[in-house]
Each structure stands twice: as structure tokens, then as C-alpha cells.
N, C-alpha and C. Protein backbone atom coordinates (compact mmCIF):
# COMPACT_ATOMS: atom_id res chain seq x y z
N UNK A 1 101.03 -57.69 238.72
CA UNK A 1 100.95 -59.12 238.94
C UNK A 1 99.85 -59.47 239.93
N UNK A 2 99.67 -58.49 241.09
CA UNK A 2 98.61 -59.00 242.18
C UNK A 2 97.50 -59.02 241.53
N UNK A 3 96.87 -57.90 240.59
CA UNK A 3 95.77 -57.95 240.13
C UNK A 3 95.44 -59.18 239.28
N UNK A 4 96.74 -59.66 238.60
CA UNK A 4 96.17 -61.04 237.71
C UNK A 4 95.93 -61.63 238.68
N UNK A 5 96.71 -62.46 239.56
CA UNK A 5 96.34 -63.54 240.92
C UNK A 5 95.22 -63.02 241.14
N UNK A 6 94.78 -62.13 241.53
CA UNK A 6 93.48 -61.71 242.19
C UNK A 6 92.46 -62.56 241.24
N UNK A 7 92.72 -62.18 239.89
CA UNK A 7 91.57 -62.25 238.80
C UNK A 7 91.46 -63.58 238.82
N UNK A 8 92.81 -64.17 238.34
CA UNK A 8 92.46 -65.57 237.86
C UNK A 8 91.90 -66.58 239.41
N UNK A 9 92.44 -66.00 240.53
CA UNK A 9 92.02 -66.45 242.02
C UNK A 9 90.54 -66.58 242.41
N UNK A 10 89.90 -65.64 241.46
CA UNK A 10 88.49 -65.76 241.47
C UNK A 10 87.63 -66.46 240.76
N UNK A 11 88.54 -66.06 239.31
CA UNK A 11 87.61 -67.42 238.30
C UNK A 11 87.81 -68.81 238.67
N UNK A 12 89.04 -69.10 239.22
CA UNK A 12 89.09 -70.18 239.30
C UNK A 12 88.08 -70.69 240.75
N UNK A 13 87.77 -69.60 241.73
CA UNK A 13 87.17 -69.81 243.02
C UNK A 13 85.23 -70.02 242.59
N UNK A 14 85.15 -69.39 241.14
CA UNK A 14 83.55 -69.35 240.58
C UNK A 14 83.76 -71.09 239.83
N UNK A 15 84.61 -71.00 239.22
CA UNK A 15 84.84 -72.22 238.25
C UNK A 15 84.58 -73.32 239.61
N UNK A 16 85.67 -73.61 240.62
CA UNK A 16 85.62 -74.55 241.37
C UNK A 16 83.74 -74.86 241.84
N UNK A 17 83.58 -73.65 242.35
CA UNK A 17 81.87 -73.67 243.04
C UNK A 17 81.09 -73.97 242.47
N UNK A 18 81.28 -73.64 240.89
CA UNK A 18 80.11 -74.39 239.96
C UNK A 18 79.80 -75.59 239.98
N UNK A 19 81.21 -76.16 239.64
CA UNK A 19 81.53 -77.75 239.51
C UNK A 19 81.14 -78.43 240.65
N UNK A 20 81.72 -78.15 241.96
CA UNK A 20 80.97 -78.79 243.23
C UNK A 20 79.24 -78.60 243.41
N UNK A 21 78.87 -77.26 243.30
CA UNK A 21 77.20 -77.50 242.91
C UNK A 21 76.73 -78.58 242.32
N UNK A 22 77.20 -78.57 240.46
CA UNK A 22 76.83 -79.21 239.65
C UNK A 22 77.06 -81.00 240.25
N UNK A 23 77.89 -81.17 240.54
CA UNK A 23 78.32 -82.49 241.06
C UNK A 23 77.58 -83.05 242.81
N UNK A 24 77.28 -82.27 243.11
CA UNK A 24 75.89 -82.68 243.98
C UNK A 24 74.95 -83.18 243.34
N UNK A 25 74.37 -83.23 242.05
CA UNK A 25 73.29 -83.97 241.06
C UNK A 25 73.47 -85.49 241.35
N UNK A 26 74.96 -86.00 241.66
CA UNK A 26 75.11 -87.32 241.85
C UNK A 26 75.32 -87.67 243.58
N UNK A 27 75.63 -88.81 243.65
CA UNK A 27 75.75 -88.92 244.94
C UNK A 27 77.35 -88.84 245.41
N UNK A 28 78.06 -87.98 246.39
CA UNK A 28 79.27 -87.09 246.89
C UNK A 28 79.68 -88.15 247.52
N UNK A 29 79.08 -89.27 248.35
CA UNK A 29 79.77 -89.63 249.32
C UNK A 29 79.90 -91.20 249.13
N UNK A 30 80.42 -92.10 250.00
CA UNK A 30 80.72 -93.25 249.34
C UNK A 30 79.61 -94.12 249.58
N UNK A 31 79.55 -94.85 248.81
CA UNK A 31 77.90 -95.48 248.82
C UNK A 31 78.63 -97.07 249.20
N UNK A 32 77.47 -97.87 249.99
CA UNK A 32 77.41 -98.97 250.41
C UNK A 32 77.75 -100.14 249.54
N UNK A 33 78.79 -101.08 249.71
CA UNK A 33 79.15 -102.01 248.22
C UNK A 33 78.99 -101.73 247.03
N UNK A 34 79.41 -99.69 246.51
CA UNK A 34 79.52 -99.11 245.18
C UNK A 34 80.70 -98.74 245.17
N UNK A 35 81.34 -98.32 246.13
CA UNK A 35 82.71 -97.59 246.19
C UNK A 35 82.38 -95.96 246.01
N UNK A 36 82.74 -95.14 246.16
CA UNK A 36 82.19 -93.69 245.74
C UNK A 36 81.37 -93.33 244.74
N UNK A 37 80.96 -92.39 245.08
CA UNK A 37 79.39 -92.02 244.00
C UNK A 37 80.15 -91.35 242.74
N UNK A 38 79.20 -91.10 241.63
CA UNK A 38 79.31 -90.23 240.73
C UNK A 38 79.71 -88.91 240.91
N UNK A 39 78.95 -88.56 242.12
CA UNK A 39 80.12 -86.98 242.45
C UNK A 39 81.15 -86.37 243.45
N UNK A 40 81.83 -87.62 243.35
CA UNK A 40 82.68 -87.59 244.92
C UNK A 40 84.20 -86.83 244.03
N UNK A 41 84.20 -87.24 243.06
CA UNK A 41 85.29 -87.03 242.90
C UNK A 41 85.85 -85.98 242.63
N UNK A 42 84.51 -85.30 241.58
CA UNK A 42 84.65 -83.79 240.84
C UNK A 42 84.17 -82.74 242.43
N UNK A 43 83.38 -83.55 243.69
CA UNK A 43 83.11 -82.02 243.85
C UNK A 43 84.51 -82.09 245.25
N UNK A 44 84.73 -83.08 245.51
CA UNK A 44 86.36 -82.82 246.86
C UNK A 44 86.99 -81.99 245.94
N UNK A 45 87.41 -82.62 244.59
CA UNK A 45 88.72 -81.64 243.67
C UNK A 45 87.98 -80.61 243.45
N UNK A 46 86.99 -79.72 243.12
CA UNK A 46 86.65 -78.76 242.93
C UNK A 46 86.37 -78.09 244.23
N UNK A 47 85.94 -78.79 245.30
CA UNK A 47 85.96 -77.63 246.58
C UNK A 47 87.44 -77.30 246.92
N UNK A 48 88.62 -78.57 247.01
CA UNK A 48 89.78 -77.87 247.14
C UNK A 48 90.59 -76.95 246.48
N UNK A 49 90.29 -77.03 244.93
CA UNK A 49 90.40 -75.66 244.12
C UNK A 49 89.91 -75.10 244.27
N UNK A 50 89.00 -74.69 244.80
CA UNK A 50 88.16 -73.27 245.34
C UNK A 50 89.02 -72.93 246.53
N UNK A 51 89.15 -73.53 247.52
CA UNK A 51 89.95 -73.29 248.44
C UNK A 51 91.39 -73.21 248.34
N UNK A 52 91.93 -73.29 247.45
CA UNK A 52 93.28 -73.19 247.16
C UNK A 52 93.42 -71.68 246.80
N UNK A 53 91.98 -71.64 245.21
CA UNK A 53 91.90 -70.17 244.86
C UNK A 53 91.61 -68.96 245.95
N UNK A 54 90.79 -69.06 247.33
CA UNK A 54 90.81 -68.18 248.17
C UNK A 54 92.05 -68.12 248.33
N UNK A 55 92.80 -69.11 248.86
CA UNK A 55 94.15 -68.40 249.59
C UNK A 55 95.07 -67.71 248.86
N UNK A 56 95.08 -67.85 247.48
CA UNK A 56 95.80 -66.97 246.38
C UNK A 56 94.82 -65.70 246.61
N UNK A 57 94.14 -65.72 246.49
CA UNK A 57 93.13 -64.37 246.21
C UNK A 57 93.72 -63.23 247.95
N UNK A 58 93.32 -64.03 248.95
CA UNK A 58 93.47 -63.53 250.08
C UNK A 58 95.29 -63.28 250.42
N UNK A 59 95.80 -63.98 250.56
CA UNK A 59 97.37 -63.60 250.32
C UNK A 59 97.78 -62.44 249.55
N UNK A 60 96.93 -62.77 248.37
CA UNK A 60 97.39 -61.19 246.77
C UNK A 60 97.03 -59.93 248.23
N UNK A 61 96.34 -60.04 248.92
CA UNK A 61 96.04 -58.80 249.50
C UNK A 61 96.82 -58.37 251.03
N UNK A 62 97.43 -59.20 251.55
CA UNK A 62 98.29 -59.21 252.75
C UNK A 62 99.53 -59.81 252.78
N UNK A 63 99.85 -60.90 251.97
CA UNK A 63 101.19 -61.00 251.51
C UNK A 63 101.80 -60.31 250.36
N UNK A 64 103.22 -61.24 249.87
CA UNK A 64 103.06 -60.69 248.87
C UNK A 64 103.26 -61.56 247.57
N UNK A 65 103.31 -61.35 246.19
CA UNK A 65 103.37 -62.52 245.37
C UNK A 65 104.28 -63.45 245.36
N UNK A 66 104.05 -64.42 244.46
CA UNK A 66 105.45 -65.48 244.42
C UNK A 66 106.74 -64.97 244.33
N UNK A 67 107.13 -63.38 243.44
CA UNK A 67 108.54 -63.01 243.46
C UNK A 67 108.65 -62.34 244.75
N UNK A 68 108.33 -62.55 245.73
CA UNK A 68 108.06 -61.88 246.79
C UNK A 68 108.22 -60.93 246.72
N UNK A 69 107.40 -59.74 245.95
CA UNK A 69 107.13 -58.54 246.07
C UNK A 69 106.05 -58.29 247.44
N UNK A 70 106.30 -57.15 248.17
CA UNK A 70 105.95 -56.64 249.32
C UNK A 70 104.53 -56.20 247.95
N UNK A 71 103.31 -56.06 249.64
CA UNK A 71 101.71 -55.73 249.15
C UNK A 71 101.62 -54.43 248.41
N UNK A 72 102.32 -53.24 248.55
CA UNK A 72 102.24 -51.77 247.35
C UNK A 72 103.11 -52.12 246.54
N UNK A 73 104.23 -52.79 246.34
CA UNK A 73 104.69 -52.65 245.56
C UNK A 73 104.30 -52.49 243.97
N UNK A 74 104.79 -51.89 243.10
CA UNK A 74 104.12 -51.67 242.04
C UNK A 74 104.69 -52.61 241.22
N UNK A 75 103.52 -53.31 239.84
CA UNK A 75 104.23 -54.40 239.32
C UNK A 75 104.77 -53.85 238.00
N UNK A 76 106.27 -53.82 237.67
CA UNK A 76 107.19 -53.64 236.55
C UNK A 76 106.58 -53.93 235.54
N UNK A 77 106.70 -55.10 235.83
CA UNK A 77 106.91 -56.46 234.34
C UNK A 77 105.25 -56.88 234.05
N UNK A 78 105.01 -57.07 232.72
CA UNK A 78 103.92 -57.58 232.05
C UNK A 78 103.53 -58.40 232.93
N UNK A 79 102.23 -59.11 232.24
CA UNK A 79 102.00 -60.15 233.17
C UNK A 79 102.30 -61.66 232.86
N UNK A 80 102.92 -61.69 231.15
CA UNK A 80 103.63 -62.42 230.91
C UNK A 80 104.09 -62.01 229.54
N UNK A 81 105.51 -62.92 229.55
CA UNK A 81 106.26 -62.39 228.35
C UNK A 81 105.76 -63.24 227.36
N UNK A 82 106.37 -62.45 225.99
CA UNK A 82 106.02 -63.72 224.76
C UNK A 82 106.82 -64.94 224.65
N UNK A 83 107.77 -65.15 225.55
CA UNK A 83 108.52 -66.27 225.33
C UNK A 83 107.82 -67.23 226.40
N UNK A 84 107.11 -66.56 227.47
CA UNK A 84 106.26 -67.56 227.92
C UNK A 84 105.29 -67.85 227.50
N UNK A 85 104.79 -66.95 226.67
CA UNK A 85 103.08 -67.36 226.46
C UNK A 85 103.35 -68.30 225.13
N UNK A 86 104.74 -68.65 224.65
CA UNK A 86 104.11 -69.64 223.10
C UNK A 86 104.72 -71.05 223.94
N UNK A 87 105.44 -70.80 225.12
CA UNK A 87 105.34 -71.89 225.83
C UNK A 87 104.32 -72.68 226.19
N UNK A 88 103.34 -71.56 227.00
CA UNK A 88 101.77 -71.98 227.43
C UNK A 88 100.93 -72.75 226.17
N UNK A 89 101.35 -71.98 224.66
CA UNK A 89 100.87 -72.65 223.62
C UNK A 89 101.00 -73.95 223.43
N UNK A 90 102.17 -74.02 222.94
CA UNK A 90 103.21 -75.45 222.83
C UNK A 90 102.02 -76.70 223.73
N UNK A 91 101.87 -76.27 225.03
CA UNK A 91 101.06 -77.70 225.78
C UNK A 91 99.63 -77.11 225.80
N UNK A 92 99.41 -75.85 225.59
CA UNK A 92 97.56 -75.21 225.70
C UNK A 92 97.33 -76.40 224.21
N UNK A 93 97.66 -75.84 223.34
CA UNK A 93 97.01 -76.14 221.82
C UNK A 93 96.79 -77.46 222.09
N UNK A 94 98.27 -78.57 222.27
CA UNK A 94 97.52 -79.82 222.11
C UNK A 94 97.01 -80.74 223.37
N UNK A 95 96.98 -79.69 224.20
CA UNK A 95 96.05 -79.81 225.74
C UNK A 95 94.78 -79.70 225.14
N UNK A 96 94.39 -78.77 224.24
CA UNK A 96 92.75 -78.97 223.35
C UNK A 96 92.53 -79.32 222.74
N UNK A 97 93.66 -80.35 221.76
CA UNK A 97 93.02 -81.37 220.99
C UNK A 97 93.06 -82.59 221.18
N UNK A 98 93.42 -82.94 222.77
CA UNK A 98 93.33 -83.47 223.08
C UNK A 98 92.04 -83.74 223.87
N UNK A 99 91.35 -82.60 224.58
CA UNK A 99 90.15 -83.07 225.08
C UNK A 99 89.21 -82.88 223.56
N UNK A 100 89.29 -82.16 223.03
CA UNK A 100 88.49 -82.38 221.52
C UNK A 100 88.63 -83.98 221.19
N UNK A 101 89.29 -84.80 221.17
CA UNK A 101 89.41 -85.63 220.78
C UNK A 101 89.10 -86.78 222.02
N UNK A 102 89.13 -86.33 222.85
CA UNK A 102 88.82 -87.73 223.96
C UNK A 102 87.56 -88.58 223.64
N UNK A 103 86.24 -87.87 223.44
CA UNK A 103 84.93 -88.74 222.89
C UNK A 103 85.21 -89.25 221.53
N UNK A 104 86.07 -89.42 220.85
CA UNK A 104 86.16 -90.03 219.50
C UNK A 104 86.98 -91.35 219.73
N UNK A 105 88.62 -91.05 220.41
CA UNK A 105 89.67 -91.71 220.20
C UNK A 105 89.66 -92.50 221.51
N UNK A 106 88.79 -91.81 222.64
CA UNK A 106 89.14 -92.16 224.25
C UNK A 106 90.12 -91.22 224.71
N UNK A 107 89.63 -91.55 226.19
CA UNK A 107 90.74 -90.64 227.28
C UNK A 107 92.09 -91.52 226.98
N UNK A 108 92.36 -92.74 226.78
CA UNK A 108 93.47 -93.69 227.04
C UNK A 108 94.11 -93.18 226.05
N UNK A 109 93.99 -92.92 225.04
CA UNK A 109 94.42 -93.08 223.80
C UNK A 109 94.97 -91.23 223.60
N UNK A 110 93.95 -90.31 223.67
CA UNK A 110 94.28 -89.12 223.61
C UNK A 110 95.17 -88.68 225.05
N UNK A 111 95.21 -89.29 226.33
CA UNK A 111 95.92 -89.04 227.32
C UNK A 111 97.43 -89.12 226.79
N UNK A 112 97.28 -90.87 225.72
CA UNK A 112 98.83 -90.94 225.73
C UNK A 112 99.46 -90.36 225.08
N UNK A 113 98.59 -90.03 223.80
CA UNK A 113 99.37 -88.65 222.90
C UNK A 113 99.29 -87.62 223.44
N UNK A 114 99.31 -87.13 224.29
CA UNK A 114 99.70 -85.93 224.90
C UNK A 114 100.52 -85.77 225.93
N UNK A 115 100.42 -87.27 226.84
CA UNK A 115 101.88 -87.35 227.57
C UNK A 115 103.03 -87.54 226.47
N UNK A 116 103.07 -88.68 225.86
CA UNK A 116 104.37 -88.58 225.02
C UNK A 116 104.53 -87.04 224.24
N UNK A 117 103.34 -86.20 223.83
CA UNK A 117 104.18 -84.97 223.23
C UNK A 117 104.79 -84.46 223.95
N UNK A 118 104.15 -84.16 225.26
CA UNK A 118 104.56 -83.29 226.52
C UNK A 118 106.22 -83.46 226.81
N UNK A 119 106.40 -85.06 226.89
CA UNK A 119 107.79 -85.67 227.00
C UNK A 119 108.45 -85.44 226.36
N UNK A 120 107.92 -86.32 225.13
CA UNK A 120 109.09 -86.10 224.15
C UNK A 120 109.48 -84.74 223.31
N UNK A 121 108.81 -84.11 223.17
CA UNK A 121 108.80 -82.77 222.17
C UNK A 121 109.11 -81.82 223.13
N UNK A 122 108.31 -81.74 224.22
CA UNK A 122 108.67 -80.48 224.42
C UNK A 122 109.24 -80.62 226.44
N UNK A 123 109.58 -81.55 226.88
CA UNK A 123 110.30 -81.84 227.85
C UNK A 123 111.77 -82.47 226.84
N UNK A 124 111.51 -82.83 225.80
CA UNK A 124 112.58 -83.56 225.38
C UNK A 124 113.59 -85.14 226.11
N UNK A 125 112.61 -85.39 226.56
CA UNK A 125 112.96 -86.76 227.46
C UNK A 125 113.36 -87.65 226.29
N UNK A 126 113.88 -89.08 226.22
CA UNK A 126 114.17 -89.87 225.68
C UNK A 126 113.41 -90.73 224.75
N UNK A 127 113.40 -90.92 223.62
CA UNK A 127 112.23 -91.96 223.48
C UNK A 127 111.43 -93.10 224.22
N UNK A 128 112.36 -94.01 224.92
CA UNK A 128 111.82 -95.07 225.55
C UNK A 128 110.96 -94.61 227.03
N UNK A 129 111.70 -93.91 227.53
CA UNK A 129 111.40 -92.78 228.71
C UNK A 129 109.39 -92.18 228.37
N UNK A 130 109.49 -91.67 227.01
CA UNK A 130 108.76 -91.07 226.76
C UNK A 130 107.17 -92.35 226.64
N UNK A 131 107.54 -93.05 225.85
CA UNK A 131 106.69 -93.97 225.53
C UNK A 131 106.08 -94.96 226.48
N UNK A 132 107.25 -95.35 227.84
CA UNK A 132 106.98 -96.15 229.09
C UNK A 132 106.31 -95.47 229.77
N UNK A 133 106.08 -93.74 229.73
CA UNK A 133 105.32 -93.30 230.82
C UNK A 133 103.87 -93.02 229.75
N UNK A 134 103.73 -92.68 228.56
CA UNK A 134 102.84 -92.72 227.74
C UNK A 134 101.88 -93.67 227.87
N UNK A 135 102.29 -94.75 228.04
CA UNK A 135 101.64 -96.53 227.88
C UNK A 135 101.18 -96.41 229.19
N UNK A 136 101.86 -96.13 230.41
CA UNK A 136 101.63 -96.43 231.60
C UNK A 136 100.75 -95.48 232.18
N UNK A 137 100.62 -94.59 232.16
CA UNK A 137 99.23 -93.19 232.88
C UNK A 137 98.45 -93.69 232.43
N UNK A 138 97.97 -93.87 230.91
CA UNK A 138 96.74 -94.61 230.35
C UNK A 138 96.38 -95.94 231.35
N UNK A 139 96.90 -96.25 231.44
CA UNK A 139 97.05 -97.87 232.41
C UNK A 139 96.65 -97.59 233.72
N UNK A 140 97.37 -96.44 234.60
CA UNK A 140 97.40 -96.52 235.84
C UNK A 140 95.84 -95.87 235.77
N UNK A 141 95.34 -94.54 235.29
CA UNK A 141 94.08 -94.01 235.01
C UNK A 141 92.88 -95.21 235.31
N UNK A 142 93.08 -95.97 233.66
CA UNK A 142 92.01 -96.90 233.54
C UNK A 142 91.64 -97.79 235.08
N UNK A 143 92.84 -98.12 235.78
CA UNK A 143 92.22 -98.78 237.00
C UNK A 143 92.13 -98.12 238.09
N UNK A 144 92.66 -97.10 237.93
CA UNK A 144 92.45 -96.21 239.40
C UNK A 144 90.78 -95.87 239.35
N UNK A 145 90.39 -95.59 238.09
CA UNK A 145 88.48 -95.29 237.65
C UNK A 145 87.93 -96.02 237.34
N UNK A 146 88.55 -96.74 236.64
CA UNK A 146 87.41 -98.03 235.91
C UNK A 146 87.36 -98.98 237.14
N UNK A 147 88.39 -99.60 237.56
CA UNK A 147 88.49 -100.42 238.83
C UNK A 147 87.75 -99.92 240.07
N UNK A 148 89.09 -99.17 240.58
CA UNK A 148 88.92 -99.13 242.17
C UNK A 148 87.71 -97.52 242.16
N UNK A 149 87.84 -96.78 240.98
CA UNK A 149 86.35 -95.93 241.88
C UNK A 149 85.27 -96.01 241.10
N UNK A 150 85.20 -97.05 240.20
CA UNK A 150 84.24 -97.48 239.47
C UNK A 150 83.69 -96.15 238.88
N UNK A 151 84.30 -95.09 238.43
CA UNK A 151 84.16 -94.26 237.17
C UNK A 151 84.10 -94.11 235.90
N UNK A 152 83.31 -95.01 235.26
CA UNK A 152 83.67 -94.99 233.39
C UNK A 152 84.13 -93.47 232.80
N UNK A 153 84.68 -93.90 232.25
CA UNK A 153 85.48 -92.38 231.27
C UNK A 153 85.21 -92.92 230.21
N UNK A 154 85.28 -91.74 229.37
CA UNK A 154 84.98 -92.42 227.97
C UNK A 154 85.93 -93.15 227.12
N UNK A 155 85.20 -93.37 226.04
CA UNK A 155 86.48 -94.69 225.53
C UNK A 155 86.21 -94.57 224.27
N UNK A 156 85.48 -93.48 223.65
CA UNK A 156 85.35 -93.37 222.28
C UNK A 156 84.74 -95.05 221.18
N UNK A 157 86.02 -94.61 220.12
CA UNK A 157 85.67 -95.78 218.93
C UNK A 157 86.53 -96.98 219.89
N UNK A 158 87.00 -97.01 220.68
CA UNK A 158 87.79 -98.24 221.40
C UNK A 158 87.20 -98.84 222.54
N UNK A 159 86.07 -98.68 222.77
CA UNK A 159 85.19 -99.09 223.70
C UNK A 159 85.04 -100.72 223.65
N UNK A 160 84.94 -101.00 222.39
CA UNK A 160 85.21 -102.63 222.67
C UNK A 160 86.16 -103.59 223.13
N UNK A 161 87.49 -102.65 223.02
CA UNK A 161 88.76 -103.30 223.57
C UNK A 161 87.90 -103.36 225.17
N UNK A 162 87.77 -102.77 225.65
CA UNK A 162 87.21 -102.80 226.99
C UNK A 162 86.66 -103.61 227.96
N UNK A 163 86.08 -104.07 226.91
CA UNK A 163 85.19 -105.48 227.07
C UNK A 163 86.02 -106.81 227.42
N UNK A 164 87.30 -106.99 227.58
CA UNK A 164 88.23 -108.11 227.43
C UNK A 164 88.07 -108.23 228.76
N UNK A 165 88.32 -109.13 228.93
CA UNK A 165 87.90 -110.46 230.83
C UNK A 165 88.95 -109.44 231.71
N UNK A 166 88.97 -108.73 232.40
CA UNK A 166 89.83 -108.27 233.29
C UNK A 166 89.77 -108.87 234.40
N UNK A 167 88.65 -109.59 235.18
CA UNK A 167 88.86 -110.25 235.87
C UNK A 167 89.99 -110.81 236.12
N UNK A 168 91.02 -111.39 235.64
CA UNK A 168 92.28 -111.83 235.85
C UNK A 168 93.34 -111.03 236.51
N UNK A 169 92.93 -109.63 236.74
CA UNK A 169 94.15 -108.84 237.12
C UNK A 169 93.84 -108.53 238.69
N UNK A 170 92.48 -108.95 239.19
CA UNK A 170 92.25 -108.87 240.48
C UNK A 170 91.86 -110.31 241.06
């Protein structure tokens, strides 16, 4: 088990560093009557996943893992079973057709089919349950970026709904 943490502790510590590099291209910090730049957002969340991934990485080597196995201990068990990994499927698969689909349908639209699957199918929550939080992330998203950090996301073939007077809600 330490050696996976180790592994994935690193890709994810290369993955994070890329993204914060790459996101220096825009401006990181908050700009004067703009509200935050183009890369404020991707490179804080990507430096703190980098920094999250050290401390997994560094822990794998002086603590010990989440089942709190002591640092020699030797690891038994796989590194995951098959009843977990068609779990991981179940939300991986339409976790990717869902970003496959975000430049066509929109983030709003592909977000909400994938919260309601998440819910309803495979949390098994309620219908109404499922659909009120479906409707609503799309919602809370659009103004937390479009609004208050002035981030366009994409919006696919629905880009014209977009266009409607929002002014009224502020």
C-alpha cells in the first residue's frame, strides 16, 4: 500500500506543479476592478494539491498508512479489490463522459447529469433529493465563476441561454 501512496503522491505532486506553472501564463493574483485573474484559481488549487501530495508522499515514509499500518510493515492486501475498482468505474466512466461532453452540451448541463447519476444511481438518494441538488450545483457554479470570479466556463451548444439580462439577480 505505501508504495501506491508514494506513487500516486508523486504524480499527483508533478500533475499539481505543471498546472501551477502553466497557470502563471495568466495573471495569479487579483487584479484592480477585475476580481481575480485567469490564473488564480487553477494555480492556489494546484499548489495546494501539490502540497497535500508531499505530505502523503512524506508521511508514506515516517508514518504509517491510513489502516494504520506501522512504516515496515509489509502490505497483505492488493492494492485494490475488484469490488472496489468497478465501483471506481461506476463514477470514473461517466466522470469521462462527462468532461468529453462539457464543450458540446456545457459544464451546466453535463455537471447536472452527473450529479443526478452520482445521486440517484449510484448513491441511490431519492428522486426529488436527486434532481434539487442536480439543478442547484449547476446554479451555484455558474455564479460563483461567471459572477463573482468572473471565469467563463464553457457553455457548449447553450451558450445563448446565457445571454438573458442577469442583471436582475444582483
Amino acid at each position: 500500500m505505501r508504495l501506491m501512496d508514494r506513487a500516486v503522491a508523486a504524480v499527483l505532486f508533478l500533475i499539481g506543479l505543471c498546472v501551477a506553472w502553466k497557470s502563471t501564463e495568466l495573471p495569479i493574483g487579483i487584479l484592480p476592478k477585475e476580481g481575480p485573474g485567469g490564473g488564480f484559481l487553477p494555480f492556489w488549487l494546484s499548489l495546494g494539491i501539490s502540497l497535500a501530495a508531499a505530505g502523503v508522499f512524506v508521511q508514506s515514509f515516517f508514518g504509517g498508512s491510513a489502516e494504520g499500518e506501522g512504516a515496515d510493515a509489509p502490505a497483505e492486501e492488493p492494492f485494490i479489490s475488484w469490488e472496489s475498482f468497478t465501483d471506481i468505474l461506476r463514477v470514473g466512466i461517466p466522470g469521462l463522459i462527462m468532461i468529453l461532453l462539457t464543450s458540446t452540451i456545457s459544464i451546466y448541463f453535463a455537471s447536472a447529469a452527473f450529479v443526478f447519476y452520482c445521486l440517484f444511481y449510484v448513491g441511490r438518494h431519492g428522486l426529488k433529493t436527486s434532481l434539487s441538488v442536480a439543478v442547484g450545483v449547476p446554479i451555484g457554479v455558474f455564479f460563483i465563476f461567471e459572477k463573482f470570479l468572473i471565469i467563463p466556463l464553457p457553455k457548449g451548444f447553450a451558450e445563448p441561454l446565457f445571454y438573458l439580462e442577469w442583471g436582475s439577480f444582483f
